[in-house]
C-alpha atoms as a PDB file:
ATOM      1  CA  UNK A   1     -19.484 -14.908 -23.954  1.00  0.00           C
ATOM      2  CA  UNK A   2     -21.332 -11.890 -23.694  1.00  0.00           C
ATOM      3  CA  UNK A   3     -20.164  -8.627 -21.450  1.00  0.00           C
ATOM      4  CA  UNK A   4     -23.356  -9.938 -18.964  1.00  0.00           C
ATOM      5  CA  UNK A   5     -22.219 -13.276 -18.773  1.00  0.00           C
ATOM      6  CA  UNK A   6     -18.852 -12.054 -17.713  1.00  0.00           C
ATOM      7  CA  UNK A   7     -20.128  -9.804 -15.376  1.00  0.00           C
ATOM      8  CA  UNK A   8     -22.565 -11.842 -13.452  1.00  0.00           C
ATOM      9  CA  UNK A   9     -19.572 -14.709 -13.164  1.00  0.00           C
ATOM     10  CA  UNK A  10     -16.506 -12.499 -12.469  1.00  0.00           C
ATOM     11  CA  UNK A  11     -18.199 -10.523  -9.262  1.00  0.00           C
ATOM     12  CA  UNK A  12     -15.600  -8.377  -8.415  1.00  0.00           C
ATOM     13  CA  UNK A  13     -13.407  -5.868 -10.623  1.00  0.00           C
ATOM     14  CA  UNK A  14     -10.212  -7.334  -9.719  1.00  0.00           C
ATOM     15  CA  UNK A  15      -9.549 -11.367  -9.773  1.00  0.00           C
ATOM     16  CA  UNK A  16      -7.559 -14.002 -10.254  1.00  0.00           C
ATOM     17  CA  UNK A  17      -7.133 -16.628 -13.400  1.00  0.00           C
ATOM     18  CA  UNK A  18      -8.836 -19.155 -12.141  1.00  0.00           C
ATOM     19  CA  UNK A  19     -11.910 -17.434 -11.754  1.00  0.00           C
ATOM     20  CA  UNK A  20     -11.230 -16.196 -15.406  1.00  0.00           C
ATOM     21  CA  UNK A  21     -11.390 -19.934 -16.182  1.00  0.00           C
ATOM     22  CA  UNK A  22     -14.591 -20.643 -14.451  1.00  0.00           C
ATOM     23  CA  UNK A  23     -16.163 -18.002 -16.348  1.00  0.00           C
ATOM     24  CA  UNK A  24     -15.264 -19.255 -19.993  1.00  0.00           C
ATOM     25  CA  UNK A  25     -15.003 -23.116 -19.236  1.00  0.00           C
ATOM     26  CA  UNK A  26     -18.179 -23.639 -21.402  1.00  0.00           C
ATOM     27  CA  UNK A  27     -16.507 -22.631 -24.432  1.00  0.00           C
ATOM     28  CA  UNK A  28     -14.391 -25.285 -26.697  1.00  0.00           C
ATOM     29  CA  UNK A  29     -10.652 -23.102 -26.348  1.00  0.00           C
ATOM     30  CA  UNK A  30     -11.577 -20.721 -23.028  1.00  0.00           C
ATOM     31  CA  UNK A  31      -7.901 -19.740 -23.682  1.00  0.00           C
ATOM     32  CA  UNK A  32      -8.017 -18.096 -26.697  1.00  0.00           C
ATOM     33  CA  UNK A  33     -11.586 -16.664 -25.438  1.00  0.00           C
ATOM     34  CA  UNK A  34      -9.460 -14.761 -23.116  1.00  0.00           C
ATOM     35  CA  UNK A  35      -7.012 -13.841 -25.614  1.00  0.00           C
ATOM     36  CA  UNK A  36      -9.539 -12.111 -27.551  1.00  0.00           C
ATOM     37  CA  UNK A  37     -10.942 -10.655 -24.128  1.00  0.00           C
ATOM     38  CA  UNK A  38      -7.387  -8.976 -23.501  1.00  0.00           C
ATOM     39  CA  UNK A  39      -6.892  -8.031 -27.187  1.00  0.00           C
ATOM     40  CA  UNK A  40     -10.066  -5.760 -27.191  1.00  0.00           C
ATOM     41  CA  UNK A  41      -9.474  -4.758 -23.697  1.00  0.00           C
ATOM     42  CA  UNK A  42     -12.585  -6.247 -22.061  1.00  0.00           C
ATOM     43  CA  UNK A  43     -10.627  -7.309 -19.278  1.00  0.00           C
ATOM     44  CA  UNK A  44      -6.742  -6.010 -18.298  1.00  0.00           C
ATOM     45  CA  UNK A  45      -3.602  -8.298 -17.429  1.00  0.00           C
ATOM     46  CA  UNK A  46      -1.909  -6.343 -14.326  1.00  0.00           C
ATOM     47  CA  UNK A  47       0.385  -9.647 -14.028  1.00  0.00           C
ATOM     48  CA  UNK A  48       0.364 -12.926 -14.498  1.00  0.00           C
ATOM     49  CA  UNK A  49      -2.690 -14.402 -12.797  1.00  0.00           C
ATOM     50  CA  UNK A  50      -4.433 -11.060 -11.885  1.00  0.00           C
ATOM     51  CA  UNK A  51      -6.848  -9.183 -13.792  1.00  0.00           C
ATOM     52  CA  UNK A  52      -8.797  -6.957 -13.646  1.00  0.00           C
ATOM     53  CA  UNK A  53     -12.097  -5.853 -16.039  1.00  0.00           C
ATOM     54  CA  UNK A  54     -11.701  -2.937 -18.603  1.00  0.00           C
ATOM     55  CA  UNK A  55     -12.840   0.172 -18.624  1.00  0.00           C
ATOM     56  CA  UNK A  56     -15.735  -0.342 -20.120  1.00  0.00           C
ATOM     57  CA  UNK A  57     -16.820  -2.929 -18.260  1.00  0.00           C
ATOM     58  CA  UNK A  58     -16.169  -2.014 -14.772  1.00  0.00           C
ATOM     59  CA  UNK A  59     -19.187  -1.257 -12.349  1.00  0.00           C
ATOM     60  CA  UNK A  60     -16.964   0.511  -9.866  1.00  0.00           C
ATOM     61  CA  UNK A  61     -13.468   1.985  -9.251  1.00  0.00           C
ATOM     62  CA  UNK A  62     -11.052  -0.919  -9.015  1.00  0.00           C
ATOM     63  CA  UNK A  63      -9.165  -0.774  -5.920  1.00  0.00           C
ATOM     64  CA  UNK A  64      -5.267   0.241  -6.082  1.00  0.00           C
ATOM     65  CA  UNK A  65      -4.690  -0.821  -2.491  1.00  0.00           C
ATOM     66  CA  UNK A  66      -6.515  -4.673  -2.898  1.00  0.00           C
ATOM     67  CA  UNK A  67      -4.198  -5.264  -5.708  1.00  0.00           C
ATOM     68  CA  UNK A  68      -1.212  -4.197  -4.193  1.00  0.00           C
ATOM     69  CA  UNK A  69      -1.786  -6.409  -1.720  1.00  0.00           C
ATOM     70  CA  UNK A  70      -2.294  -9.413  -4.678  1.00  0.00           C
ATOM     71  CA  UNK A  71       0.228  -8.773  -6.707  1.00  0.00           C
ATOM     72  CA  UNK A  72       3.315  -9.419  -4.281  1.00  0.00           C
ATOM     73  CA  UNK A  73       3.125 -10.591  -0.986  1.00  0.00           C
ATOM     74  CA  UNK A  74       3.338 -10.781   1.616  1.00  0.00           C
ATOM     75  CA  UNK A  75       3.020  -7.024   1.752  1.00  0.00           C
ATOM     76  CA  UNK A  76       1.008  -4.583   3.146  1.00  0.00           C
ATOM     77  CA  UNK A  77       1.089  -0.414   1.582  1.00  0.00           C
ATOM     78  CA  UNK A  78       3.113   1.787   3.378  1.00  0.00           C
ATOM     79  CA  UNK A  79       5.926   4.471   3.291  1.00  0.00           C
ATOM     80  CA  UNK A  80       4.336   7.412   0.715  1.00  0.00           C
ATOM     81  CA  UNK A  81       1.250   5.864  -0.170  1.00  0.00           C
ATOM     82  CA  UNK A  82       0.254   5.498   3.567  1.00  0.00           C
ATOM     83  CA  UNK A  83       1.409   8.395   4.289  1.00  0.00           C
ATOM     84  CA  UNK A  84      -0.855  10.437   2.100  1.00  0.00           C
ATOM     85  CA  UNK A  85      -3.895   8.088   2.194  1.00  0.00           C
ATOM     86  CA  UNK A  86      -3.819   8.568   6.114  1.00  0.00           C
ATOM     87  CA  UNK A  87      -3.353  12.804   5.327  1.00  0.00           C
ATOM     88  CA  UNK A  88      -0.138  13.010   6.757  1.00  0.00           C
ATOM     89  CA  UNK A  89       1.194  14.628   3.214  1.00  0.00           C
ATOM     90  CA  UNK A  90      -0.133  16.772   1.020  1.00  0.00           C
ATOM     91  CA  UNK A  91       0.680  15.256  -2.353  1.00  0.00           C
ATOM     92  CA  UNK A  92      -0.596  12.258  -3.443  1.00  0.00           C
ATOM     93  CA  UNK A  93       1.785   9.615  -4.482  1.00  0.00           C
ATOM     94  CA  UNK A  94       2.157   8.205  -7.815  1.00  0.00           C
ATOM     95  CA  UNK A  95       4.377   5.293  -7.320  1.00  0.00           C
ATOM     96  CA  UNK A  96       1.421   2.645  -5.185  1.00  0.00           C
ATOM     97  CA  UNK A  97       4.088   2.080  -2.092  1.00  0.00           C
ATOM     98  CA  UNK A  98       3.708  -1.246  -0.123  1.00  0.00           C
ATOM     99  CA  UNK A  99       6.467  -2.940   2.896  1.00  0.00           C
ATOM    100  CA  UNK A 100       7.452  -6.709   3.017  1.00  0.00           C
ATOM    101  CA  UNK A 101       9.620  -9.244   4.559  1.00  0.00           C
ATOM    102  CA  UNK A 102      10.368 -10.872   1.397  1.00  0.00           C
ATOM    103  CA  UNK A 103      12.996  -9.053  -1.259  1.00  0.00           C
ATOM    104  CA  UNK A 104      12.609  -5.428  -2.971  1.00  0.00           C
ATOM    105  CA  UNK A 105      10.475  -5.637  -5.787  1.00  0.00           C
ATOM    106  CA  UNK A 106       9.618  -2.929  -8.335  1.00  0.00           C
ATOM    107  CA  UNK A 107       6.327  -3.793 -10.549  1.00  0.00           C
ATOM    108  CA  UNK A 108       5.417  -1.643 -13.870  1.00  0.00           C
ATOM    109  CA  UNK A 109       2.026  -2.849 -14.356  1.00  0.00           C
ATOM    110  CA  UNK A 110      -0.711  -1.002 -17.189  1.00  0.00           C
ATOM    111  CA  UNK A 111      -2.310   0.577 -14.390  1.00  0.00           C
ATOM    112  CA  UNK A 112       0.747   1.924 -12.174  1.00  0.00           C
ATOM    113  CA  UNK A 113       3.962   1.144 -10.922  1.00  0.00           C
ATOM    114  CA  UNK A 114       3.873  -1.129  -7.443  1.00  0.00           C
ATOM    115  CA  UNK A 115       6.768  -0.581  -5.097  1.00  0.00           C
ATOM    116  CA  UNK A 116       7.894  -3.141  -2.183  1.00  0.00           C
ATOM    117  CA  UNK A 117      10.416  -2.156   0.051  1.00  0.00           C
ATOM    118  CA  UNK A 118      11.957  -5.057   2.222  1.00  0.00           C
ATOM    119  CA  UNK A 119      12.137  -4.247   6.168  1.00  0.00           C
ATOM    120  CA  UNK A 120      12.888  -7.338   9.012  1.00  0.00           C
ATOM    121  CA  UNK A 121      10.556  -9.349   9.748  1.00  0.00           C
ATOM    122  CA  UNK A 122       9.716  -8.163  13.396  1.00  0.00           C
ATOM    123  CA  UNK A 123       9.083  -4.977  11.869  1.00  0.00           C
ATOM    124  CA  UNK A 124       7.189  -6.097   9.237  1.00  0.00           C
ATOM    125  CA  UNK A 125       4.638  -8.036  11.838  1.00  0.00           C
ATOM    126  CA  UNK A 126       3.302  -4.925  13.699  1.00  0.00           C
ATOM    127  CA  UNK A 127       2.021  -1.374  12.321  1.00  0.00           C
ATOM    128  CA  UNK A 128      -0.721  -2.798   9.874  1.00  0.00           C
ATOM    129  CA  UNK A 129      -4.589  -2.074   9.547  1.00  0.00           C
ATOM    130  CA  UNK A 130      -7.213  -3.841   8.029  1.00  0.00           C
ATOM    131  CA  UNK A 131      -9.893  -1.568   5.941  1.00  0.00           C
ATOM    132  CA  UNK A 132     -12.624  -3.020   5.105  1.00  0.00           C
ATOM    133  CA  UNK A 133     -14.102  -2.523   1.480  1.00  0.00           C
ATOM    134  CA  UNK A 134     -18.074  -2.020   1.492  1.00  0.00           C
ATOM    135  CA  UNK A 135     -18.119  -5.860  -0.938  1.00  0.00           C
ATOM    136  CA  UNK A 136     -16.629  -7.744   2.298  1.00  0.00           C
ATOM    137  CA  UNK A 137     -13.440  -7.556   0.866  1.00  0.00           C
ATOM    138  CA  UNK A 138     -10.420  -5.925   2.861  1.00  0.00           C
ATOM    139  CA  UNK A 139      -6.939  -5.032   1.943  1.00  0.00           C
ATOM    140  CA  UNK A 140      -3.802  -4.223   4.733  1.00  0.00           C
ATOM    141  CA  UNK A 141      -2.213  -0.758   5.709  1.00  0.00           C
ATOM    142  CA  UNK A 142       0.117   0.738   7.981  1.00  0.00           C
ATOM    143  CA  UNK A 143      -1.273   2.432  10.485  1.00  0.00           C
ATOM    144  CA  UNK A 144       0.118   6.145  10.024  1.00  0.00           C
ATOM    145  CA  UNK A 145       2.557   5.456  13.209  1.00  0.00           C
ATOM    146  CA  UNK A 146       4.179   2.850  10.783  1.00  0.00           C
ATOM    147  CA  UNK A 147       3.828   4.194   7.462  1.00  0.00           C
ATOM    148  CA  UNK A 148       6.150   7.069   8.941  1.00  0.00           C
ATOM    149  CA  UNK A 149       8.250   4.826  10.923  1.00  0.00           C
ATOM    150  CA  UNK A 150       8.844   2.797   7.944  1.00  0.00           C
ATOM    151  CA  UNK A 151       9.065   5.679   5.722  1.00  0.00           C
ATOM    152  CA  UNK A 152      12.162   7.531   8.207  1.00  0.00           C
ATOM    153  CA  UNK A 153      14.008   4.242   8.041  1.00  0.00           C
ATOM    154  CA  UNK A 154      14.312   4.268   4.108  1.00  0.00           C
ATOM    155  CA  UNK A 155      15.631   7.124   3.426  1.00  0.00           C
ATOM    156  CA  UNK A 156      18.752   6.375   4.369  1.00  0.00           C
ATOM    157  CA  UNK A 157      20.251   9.514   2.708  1.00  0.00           C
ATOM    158  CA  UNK A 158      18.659  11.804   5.160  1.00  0.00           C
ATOM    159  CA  UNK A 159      21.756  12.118   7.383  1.00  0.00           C
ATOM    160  CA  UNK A 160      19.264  12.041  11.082  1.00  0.00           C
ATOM    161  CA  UNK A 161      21.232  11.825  14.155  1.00  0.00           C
ATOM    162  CA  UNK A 162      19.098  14.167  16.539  1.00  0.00           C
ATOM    163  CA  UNK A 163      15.122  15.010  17.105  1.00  0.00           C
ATOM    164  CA  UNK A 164      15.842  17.935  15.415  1.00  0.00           C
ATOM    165  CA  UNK A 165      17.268  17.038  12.628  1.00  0.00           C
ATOM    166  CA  UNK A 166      14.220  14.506  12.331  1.00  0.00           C
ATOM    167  CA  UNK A 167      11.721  17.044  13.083  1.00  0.00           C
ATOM    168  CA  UNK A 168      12.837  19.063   9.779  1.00  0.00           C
ATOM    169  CA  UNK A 169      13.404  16.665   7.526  1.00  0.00           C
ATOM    170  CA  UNK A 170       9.598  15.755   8.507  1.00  0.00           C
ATOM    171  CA  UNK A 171       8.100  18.730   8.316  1.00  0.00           C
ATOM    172  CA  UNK A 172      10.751  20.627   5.264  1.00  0.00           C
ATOM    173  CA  UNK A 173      11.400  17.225   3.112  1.00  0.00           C
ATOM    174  CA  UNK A 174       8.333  15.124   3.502  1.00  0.00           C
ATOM    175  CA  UNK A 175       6.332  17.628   4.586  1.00  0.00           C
ATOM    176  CA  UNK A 176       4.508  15.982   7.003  1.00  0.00           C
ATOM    177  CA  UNK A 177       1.248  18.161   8.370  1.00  0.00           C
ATOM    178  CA  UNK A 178       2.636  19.563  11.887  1.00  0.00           C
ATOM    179  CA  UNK A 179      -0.919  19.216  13.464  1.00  0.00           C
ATOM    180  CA  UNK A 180      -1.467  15.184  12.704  1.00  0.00           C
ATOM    181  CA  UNK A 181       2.621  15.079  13.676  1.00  0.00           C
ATOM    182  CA  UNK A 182       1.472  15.893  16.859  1.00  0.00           C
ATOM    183  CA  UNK A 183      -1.643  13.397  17.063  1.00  0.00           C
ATOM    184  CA  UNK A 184       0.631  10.081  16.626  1.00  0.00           C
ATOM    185  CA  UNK A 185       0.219   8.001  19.061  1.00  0.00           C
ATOM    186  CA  UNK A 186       3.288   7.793  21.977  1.00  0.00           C
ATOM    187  CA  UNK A 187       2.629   4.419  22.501  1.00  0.00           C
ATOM    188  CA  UNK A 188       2.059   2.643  19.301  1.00  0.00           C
ATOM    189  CA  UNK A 189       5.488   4.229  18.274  1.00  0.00           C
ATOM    190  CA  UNK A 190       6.768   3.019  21.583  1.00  0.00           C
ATOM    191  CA  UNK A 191       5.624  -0.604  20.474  1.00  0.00           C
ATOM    192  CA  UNK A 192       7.002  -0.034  17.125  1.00  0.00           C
ATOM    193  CA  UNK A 193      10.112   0.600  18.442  1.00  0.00           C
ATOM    194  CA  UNK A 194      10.553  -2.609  19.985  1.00  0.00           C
ATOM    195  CA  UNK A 195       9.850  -4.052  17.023  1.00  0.00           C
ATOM    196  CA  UNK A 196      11.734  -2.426  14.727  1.00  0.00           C
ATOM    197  CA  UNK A 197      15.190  -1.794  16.584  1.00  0.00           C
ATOM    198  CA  UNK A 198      16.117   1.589  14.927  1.00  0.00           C
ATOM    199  CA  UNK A 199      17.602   4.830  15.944  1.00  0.00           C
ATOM    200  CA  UNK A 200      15.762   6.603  13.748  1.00  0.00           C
ATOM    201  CA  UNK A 201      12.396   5.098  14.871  1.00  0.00           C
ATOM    202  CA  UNK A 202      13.543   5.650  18.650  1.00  0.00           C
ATOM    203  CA  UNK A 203      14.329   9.340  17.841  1.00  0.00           C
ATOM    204  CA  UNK A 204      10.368   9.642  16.096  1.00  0.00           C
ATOM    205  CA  UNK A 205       8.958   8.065  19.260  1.00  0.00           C
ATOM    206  CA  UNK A 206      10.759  10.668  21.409  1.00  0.00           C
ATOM    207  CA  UNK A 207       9.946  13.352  19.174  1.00  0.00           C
ATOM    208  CA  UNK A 208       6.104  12.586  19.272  1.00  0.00           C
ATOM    209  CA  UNK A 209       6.029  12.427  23.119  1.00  0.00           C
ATOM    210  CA  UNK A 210       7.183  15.441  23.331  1.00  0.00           C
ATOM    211  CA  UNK A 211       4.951  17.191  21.148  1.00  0.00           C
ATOM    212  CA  UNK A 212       2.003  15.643  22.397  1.00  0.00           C
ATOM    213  CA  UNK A 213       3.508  16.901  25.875  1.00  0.00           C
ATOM    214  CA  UNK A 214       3.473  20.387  24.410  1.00  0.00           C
ATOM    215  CA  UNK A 215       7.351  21.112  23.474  1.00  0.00           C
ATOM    216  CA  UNK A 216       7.373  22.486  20.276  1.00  0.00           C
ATOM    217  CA  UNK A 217      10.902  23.643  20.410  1.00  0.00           C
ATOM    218  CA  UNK A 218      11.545  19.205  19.202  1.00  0.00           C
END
C-alpha cells in the first residue's frame, strides 16, 4: 500500500480498526500490513482499536478532544482541560481531562495521558457542548458552568464550607480569571445544581449570582 492509497481510504487522522481493515483488505495478510505500518510509524496505536496516522503522514493536527471522547466512554472533557480550553485558567493542562458515569479510568496512551473522573449519572447528563470540527465531525464538552462545577466537586481536599472559602480557593488555587468568574451564567449553575445535588455546587451558584449582582466582597 502506498502512503496515497492510505490516505485517500483512511479520510480522517484519527479512526477506528475497522476502517484500518477496509483500507488493506486487498492485500493477502492485511494484518501483518498493519504491523509493518505501526513498526515504521506510518500510522500510531493510541489503544486498542483506535489509531491514528503518523507524523508524517498527517494532513492536519489530530484532535486531542475527538479522541478523548473515543477512547472511553461514555465521557465528555471536563474538570482542567475544560477549564482552560474555555479560558477560565491560565495554564494549559497536560493531563487531557474528561467526566463519566461509568468507573475512573486513567489512560497512558503515546500521545498523552487521558483522565476520566466518575460523577452520578444526573450530573453527568447536563453541562455538555457539542463543537463542531470544520470535517463534520464533533466531539462533547462541558460547558465552562460544568467544567467548574465538576472540577469544585473533585477536589475533595479543598476543605469548602462557605462562599468565601470557595471564592479563594477559585481564584488563589485554581486560579480561575476573576472577570469570566463573574460572566457564568446564574442560571445554568442553578440547573446544574439540581442535577448534581452538591454543597459545593450550591455554594458556586450562590457565589456567581452575587457577583454578577455586583458584590465583590463573595
Amino acid at each position: 500500500m502506498t502512503n496515497t492509497h492510505l490516505l485517500k481510504s483512511v479520510p480522517y487522522e484519527e479512526f477506528d480498526y475497522q476502517t484500518l481493515l477496509d483500507a488493506v483488505h486487498e492485500y493477502a495478510r492485511p494484518r501483518m500490513k498493519i504491523s509493518g505500518m505501526l513498526a515504521k510509524g506510518d500510522i500510531i496505536r493510541v489503544k486498542k482499536g483506535l489509531y491514528i496516522l503518523g507524523e508524517s503522514l498527517r494532513r492536519r493536527p489530530f484532535c486531542r478532544e475527538l479522541l478523548a471522547n473515543l477512547i472511553y466512554g461514555p465521557s465528555y472533557v471536563s474538570l482542567e482541560y475544560a477549564l482552560h480550553y474555555h479560558g477560565l485558567t491560565p495554564e494549559r493542562a497536560e493531563i487531557l481531562t474528561s467526566v463519566t458515569c461509568g468507573r475512573s479510568r486513567t489512560f497512558d496512551t503515546p500521545v498523552g495521558r487521558f483522565s476520566y473522573r466518575m460523577i452520578p449519572l444526573e450530573a453527568f447528563r447536563t453541562g455538555m457542548d457539542r463543537v463542531e470540527l470544520d470535517d463534520g465531525r464533533s466531539f462533547l464538552i462541558a460547558v465552562p458552568e460544568k467544567a467548574l462545577a465538576d472540577q469544585v466537586v473533585a477536589d475533595r481536599g479543598a476543605g469548602i464550607t462557605t462562599q468565601k472559602e470557595l471564592h479563594d480557593y477559585l481564584l488563589n488555587s485554581l486560579r480561575i480569571d476573576p472577570g469570566m468568574l463573574g460572566k457564568l451564567d446564574p442560571a445554568r449553575l442553578a440547573e446544574i445544581v439540581h442535577h448534581y445535588r452538591s454543597r459545593r455546587v450550591k455554594l458556586l451558584s450562590g457565589l456567581v449570582s452575587r457577583l454578577r449582582k455586583g458584590d465583590r466582597n463573595a
